[in-house]
PDB file of N, CA and C in Angstrom:
ATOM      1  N   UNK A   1      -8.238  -7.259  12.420  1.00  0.00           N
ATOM      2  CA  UNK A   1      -9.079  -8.359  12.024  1.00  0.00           C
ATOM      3  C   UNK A   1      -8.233  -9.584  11.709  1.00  0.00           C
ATOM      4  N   UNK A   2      -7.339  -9.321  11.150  1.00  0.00           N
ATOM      5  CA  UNK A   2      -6.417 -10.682  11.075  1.00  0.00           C
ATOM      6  C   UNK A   2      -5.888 -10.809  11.564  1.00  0.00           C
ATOM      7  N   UNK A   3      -5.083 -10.228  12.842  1.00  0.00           N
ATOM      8  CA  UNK A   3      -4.609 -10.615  14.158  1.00  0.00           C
ATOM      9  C   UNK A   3      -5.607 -11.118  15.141  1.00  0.00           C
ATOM     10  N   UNK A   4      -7.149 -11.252  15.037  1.00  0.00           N
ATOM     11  CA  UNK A   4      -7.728 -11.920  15.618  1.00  0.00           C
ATOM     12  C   UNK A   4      -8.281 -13.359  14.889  1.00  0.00           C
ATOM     13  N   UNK A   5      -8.410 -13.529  13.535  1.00  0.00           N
ATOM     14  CA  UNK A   5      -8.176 -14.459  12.770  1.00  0.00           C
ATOM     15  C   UNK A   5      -7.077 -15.328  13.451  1.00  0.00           C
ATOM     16  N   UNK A   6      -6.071 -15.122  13.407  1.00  0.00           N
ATOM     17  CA  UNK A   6      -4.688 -15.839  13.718  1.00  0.00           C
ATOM     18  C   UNK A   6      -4.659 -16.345  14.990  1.00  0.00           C
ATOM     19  N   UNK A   7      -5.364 -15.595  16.057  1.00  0.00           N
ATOM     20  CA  UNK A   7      -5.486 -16.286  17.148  1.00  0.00           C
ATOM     21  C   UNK A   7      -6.379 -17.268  16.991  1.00  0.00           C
ATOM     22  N   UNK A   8      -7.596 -16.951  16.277  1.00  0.00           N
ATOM     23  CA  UNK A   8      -8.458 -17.865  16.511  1.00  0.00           C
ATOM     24  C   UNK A   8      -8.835 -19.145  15.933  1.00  0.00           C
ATOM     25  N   UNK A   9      -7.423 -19.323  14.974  1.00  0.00           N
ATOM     26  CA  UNK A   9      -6.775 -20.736  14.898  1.00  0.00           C
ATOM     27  C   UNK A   9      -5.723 -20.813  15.583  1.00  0.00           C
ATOM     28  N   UNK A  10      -4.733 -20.634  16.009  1.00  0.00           N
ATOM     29  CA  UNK A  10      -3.548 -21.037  16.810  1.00  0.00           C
ATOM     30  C   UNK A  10      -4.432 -21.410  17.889  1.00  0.00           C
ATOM     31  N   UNK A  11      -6.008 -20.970  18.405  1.00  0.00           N
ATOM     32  CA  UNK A  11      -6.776 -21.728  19.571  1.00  0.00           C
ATOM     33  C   UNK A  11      -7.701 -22.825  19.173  1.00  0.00           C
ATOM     34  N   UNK A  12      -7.343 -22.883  17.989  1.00  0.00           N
ATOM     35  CA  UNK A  12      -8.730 -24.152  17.411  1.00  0.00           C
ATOM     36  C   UNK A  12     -10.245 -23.484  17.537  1.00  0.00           C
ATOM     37  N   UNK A  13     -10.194 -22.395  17.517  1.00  0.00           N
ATOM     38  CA  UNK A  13     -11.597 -21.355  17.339  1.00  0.00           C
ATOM     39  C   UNK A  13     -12.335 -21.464  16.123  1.00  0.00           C
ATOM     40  N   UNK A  14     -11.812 -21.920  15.098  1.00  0.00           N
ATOM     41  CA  UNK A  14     -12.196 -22.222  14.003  1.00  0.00           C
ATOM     42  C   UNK A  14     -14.234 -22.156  13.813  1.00  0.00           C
ATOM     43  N   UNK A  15     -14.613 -22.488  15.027  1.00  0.00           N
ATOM     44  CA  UNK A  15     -16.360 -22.624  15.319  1.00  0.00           C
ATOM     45  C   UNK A  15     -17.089 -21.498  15.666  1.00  0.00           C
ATOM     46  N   UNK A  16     -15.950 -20.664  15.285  1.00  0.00           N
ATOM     47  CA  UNK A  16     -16.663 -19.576  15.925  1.00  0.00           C
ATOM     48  C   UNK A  16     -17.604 -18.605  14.986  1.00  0.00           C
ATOM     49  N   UNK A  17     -19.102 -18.586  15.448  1.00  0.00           N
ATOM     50  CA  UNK A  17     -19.990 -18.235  14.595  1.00  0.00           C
ATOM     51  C   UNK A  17     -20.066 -16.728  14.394  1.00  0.00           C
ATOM     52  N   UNK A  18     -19.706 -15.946  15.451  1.00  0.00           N
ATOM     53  CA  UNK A  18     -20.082 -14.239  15.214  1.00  0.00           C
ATOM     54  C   UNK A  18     -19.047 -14.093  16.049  1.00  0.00           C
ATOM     55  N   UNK A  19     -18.440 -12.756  15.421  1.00  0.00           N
ATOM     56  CA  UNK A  19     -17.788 -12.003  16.115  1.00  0.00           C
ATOM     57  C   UNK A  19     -17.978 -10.489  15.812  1.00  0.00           C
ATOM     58  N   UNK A  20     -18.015  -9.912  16.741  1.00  0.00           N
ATOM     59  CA  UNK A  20     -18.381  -8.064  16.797  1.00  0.00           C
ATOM     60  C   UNK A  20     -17.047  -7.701  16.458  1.00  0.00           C
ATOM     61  N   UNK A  21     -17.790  -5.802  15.932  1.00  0.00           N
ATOM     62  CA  UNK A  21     -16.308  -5.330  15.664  1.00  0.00           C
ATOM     63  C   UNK A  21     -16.921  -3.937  15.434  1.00  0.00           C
ATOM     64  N   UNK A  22     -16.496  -2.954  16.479  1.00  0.00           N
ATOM     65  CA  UNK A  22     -16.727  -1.779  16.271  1.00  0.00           C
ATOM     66  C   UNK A  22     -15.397  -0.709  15.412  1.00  0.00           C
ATOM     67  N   UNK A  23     -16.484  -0.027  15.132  1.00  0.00           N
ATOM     68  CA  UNK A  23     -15.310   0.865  14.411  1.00  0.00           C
ATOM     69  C   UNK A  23     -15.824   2.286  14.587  1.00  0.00           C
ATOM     70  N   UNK A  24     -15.023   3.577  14.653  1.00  0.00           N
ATOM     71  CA  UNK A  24     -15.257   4.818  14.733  1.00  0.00           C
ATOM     72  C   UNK A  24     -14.560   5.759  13.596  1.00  0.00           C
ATOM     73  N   UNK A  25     -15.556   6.201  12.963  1.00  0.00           N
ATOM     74  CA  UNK A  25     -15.255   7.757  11.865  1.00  0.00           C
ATOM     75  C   UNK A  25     -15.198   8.732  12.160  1.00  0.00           C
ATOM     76  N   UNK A  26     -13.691   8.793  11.686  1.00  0.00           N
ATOM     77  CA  UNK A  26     -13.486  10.221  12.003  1.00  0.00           C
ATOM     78  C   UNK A  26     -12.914  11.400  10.977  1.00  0.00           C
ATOM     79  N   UNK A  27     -13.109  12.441  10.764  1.00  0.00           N
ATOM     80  CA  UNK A  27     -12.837  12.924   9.298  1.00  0.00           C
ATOM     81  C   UNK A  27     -11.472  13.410   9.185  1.00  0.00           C
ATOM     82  N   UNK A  28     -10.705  13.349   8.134  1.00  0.00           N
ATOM     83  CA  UNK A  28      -9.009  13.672   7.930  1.00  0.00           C
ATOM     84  C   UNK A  28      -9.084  13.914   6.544  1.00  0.00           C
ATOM     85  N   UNK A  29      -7.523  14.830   6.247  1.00  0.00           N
ATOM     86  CA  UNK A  29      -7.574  15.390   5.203  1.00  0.00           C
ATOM     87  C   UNK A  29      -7.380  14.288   4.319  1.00  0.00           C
ATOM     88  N   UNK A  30      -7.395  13.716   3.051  1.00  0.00           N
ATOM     89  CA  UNK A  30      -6.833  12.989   2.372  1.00  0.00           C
ATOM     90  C   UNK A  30      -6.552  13.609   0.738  1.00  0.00           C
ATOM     91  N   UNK A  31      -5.441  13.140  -0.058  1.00  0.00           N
ATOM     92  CA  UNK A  31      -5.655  13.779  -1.003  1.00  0.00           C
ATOM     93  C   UNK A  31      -6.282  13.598  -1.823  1.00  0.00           C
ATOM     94  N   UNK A  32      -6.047  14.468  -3.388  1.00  0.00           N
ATOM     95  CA  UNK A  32      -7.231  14.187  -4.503  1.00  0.00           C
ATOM     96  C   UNK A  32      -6.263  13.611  -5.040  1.00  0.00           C
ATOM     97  N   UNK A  33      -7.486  12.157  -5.838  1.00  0.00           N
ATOM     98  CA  UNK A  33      -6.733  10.771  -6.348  1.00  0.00           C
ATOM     99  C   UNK A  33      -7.098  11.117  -7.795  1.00  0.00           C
ATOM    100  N   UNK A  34      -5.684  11.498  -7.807  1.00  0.00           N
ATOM    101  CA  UNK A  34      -5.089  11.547  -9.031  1.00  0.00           C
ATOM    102  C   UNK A  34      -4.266  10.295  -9.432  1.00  0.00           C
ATOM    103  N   UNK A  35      -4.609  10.125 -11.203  1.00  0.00           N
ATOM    104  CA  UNK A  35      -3.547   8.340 -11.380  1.00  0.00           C
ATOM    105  C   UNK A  35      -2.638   8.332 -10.877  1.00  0.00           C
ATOM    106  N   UNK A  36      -1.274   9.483 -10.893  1.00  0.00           N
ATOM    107  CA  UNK A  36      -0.070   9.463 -10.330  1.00  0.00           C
ATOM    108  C   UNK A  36      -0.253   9.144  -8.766  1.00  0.00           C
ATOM    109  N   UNK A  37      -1.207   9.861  -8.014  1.00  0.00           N
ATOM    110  CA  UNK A  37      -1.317   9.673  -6.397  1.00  0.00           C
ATOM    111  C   UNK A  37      -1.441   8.089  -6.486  1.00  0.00           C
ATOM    112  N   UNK A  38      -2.240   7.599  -7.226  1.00  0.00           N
ATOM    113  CA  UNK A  38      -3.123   6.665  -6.934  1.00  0.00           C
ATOM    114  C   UNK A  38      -1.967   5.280  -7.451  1.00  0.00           C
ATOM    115  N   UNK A  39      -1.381   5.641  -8.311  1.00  0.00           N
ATOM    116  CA  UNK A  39      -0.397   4.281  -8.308  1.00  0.00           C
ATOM    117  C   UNK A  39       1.396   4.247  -7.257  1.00  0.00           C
ATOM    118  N   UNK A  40       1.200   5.727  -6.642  1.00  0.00           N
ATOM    119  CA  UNK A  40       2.077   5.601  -6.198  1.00  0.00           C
ATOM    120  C   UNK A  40       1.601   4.929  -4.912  1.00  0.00           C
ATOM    121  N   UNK A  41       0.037   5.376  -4.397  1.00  0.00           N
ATOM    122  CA  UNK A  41      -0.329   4.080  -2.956  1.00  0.00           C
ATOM    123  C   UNK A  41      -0.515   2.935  -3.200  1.00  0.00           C
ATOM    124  N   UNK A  42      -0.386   2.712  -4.258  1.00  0.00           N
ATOM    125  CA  UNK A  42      -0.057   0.977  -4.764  1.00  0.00           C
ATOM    126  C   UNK A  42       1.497   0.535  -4.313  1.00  0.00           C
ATOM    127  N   UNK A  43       1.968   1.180  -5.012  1.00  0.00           N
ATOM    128  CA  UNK A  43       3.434   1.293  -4.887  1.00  0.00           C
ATOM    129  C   UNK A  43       3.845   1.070  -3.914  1.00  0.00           C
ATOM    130  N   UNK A  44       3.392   1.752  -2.551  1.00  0.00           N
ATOM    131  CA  UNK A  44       3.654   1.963  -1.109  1.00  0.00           C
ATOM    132  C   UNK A  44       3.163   1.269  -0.856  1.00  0.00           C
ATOM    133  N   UNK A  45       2.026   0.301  -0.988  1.00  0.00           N
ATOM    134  CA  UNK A  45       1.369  -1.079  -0.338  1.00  0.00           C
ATOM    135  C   UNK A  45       1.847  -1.773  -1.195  1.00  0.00           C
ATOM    136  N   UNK A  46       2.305  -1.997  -2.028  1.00  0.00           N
ATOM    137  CA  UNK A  46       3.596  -3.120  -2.097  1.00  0.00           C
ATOM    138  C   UNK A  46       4.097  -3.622  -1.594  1.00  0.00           C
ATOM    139  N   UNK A  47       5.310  -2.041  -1.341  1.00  0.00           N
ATOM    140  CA  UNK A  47       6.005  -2.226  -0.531  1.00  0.00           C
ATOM    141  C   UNK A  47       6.014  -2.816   0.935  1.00  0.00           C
ATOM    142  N   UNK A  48       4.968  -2.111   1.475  1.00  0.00           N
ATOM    143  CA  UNK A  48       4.551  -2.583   2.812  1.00  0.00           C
ATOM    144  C   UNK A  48       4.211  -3.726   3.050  1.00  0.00           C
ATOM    145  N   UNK A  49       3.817  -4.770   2.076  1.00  0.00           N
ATOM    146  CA  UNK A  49       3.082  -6.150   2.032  1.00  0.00           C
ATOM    147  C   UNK A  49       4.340  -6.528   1.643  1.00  0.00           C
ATOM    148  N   UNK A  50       5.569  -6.617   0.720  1.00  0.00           N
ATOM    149  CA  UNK A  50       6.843  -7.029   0.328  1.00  0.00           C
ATOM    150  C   UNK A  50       7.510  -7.250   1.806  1.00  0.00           C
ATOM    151  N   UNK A  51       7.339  -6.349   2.505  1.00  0.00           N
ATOM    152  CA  UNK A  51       8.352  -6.246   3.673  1.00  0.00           C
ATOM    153  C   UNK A  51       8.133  -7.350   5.017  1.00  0.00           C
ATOM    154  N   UNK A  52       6.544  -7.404   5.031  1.00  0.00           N
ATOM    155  CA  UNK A  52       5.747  -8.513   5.758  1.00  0.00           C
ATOM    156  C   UNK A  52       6.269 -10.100   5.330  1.00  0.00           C
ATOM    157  N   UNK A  53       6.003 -10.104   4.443  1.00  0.00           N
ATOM    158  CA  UNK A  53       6.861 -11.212   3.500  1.00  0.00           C
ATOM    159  C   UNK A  53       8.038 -11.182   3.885  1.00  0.00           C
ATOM    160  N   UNK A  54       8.662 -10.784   3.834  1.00  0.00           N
ATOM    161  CA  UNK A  54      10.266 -10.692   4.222  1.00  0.00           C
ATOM    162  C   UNK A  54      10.728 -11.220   5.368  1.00  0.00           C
ATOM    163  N   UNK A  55       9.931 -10.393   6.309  1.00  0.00           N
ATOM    164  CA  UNK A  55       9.844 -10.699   8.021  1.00  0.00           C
ATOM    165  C   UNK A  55       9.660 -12.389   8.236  1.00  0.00           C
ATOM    166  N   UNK A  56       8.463 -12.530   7.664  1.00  0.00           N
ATOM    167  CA  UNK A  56       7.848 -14.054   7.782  1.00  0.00           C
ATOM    168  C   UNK A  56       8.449 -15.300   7.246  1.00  0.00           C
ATOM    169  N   UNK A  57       9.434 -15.141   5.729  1.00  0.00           N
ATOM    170  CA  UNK A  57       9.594 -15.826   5.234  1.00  0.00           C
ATOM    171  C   UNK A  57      11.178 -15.656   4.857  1.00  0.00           C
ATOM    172  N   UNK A  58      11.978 -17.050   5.330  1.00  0.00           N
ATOM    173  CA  UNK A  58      13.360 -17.108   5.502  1.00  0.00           C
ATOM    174  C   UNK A  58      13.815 -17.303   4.020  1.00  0.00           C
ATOM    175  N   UNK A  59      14.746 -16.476   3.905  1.00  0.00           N
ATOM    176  CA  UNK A  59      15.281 -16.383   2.170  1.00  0.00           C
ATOM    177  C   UNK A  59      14.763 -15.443   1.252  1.00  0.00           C
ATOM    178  N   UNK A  60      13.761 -14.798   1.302  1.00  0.00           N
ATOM    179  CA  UNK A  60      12.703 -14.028   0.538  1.00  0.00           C
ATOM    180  C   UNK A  60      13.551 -13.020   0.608  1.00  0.00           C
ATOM    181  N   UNK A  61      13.499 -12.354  -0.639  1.00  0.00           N
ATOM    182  CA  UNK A  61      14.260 -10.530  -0.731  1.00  0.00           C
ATOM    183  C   UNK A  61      13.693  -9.762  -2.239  1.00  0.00           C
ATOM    184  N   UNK A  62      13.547  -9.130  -2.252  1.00  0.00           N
ATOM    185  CA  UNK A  62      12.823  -8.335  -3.135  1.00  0.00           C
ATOM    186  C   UNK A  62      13.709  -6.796  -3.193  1.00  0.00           C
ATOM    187  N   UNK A  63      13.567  -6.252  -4.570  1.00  0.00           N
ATOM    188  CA  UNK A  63      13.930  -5.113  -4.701  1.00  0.00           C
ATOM    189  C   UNK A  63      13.072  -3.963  -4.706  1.00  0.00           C
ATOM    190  N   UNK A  64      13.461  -3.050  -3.712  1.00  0.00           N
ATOM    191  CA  UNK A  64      12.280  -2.068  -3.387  1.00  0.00           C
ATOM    192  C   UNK A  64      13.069  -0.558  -4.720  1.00  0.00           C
ATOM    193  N   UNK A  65      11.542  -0.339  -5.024  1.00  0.00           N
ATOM    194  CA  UNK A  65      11.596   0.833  -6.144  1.00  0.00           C
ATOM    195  C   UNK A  65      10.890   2.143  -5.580  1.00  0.00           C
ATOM    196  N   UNK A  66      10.389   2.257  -4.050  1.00  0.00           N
ATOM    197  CA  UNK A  66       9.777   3.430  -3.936  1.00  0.00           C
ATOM    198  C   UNK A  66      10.329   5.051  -3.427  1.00  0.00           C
ATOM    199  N   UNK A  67      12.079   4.519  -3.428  1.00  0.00           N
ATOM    200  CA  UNK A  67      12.333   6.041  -3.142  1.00  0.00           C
ATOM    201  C   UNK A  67      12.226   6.424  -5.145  1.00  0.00           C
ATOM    202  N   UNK A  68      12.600   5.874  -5.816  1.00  0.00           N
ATOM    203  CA  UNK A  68      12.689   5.765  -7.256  1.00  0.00           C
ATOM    204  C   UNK A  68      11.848   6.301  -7.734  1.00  0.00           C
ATOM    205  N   UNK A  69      10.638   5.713  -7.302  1.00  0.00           N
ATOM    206  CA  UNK A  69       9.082   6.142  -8.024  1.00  0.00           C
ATOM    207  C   UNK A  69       8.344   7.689  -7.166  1.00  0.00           C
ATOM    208  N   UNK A  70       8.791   7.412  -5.582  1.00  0.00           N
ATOM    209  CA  UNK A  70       8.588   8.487  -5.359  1.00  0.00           C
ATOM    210  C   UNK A  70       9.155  10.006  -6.255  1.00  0.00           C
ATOM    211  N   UNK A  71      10.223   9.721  -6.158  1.00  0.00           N
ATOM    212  CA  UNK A  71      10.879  10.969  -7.089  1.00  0.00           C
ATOM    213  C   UNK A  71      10.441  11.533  -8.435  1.00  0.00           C
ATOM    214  N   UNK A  72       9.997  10.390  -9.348  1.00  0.00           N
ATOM    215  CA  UNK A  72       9.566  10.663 -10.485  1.00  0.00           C
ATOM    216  C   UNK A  72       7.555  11.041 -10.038  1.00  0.00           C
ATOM    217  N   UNK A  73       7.209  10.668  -9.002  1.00  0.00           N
ATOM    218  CA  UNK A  73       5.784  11.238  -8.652  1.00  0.00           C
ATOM    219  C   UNK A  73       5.600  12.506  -8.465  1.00  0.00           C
ATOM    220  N   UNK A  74       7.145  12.927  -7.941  1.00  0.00           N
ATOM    221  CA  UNK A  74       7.578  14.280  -7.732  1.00  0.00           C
ATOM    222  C   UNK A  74       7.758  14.977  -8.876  1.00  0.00           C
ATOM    223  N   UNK A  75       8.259  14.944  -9.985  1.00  0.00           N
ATOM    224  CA  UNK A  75       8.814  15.421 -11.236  1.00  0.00           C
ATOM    225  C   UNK A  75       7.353  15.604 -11.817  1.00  0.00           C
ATOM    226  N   UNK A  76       6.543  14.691 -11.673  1.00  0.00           N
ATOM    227  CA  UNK A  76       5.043  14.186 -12.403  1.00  0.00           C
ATOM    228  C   UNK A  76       4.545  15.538 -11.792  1.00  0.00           C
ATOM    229  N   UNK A  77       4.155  15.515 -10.755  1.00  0.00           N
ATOM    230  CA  UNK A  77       3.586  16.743 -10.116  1.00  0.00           C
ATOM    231  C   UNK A  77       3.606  18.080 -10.252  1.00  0.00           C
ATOM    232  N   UNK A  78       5.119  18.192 -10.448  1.00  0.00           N
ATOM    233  CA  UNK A  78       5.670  19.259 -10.303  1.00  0.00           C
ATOM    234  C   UNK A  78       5.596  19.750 -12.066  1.00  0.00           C
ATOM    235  N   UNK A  79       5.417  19.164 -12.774  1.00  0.00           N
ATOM    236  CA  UNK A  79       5.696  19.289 -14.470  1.00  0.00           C
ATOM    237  C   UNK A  79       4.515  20.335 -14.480  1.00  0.00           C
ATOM    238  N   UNK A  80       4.776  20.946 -15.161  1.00  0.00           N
ATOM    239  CA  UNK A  80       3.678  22.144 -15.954  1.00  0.00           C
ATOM    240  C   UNK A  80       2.932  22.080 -16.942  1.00  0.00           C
ATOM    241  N   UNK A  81       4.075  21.269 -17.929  1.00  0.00           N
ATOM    242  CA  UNK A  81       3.206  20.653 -19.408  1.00  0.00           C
ATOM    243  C   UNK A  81       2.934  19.266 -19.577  1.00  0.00           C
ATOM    244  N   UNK A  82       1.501  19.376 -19.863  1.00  0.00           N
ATOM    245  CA  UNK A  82       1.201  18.511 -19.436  1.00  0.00           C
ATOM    246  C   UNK A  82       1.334  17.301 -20.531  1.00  0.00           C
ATOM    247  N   UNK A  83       1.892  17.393 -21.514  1.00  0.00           N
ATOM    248  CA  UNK A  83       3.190  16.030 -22.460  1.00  0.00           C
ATOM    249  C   UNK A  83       3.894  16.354 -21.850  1.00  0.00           C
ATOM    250  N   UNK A  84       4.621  16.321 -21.278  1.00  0.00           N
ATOM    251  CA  UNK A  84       5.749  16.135 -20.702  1.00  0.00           C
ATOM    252  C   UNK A  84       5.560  15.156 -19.063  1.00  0.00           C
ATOM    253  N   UNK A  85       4.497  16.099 -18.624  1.00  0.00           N
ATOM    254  CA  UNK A  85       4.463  14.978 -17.723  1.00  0.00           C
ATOM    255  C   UNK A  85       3.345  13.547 -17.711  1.00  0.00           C
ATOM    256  N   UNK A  86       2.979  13.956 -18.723  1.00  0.00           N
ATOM    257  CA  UNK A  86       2.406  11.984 -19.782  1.00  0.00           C
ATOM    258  C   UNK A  86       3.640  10.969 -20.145  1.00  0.00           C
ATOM    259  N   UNK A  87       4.273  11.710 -20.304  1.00  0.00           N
ATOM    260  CA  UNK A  87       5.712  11.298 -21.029  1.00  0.00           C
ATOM    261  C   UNK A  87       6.359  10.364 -19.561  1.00  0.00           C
ATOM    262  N   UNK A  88       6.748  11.437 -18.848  1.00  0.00           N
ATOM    263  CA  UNK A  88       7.067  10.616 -17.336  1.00  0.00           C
ATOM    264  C   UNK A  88       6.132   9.845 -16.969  1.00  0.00           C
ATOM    265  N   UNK A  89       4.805  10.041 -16.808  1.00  0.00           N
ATOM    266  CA  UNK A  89       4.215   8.260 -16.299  1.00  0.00           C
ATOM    267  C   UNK A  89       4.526   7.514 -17.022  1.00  0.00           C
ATOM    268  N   UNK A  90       4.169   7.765 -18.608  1.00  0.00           N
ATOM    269  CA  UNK A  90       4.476   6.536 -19.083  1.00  0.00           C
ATOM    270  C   UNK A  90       5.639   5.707 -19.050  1.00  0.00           C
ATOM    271  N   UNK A  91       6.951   6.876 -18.858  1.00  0.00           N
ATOM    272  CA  UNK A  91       8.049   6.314 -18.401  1.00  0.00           C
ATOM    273  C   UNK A  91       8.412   5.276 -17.500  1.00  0.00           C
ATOM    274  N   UNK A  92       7.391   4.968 -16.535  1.00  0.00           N
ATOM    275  CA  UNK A  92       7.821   4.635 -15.315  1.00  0.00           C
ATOM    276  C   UNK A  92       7.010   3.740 -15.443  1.00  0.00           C
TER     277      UNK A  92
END
């Protein structure tokens, strides 16, 4: 959708009243969103939007934290008690 956005100013399309857009569902596993899952796909679309930035924009650099956070998502997971692994989110 925004690669057709982008064309359709770089063409002066700007007038353009409707545009179609099909889409198809299809079912996949996904996991259960848990806070830890759920801020680590933040984390990872960060990142991924940080890096776009990067590409686009001359001088821009940012410090990436997701092998970091991954690991401690890992520790989070993997913890048994469950203060202990309250203790690690809040850590992080």
């Amino acid at each position: 959708m925004t690669r057709l956005n982008r064309i359709a100013i770089e063409e002066v399309l700007e007038a353009v009243k409707e545009l179609r857009q099909d889409s198809t569902v299809i079912g996949t596993n996904i996991h259960y969103p848990t806070n830890n899952s759920l801020v680590y796909d933040c984390i990872k679309e960060r990142e991924r939007l940080l890096e776009h930035f990067k590409e686009e924009l001359d001088g821009f650099s940012y410090e990436g934290y997701k092998a970091k956070w991954k690991g401690t998502c890992f520790k989070i997971n993997e913890e048994r008690d469950e203060e202990k692994g309250v203790k690690l989110f809040k850590k992080r």
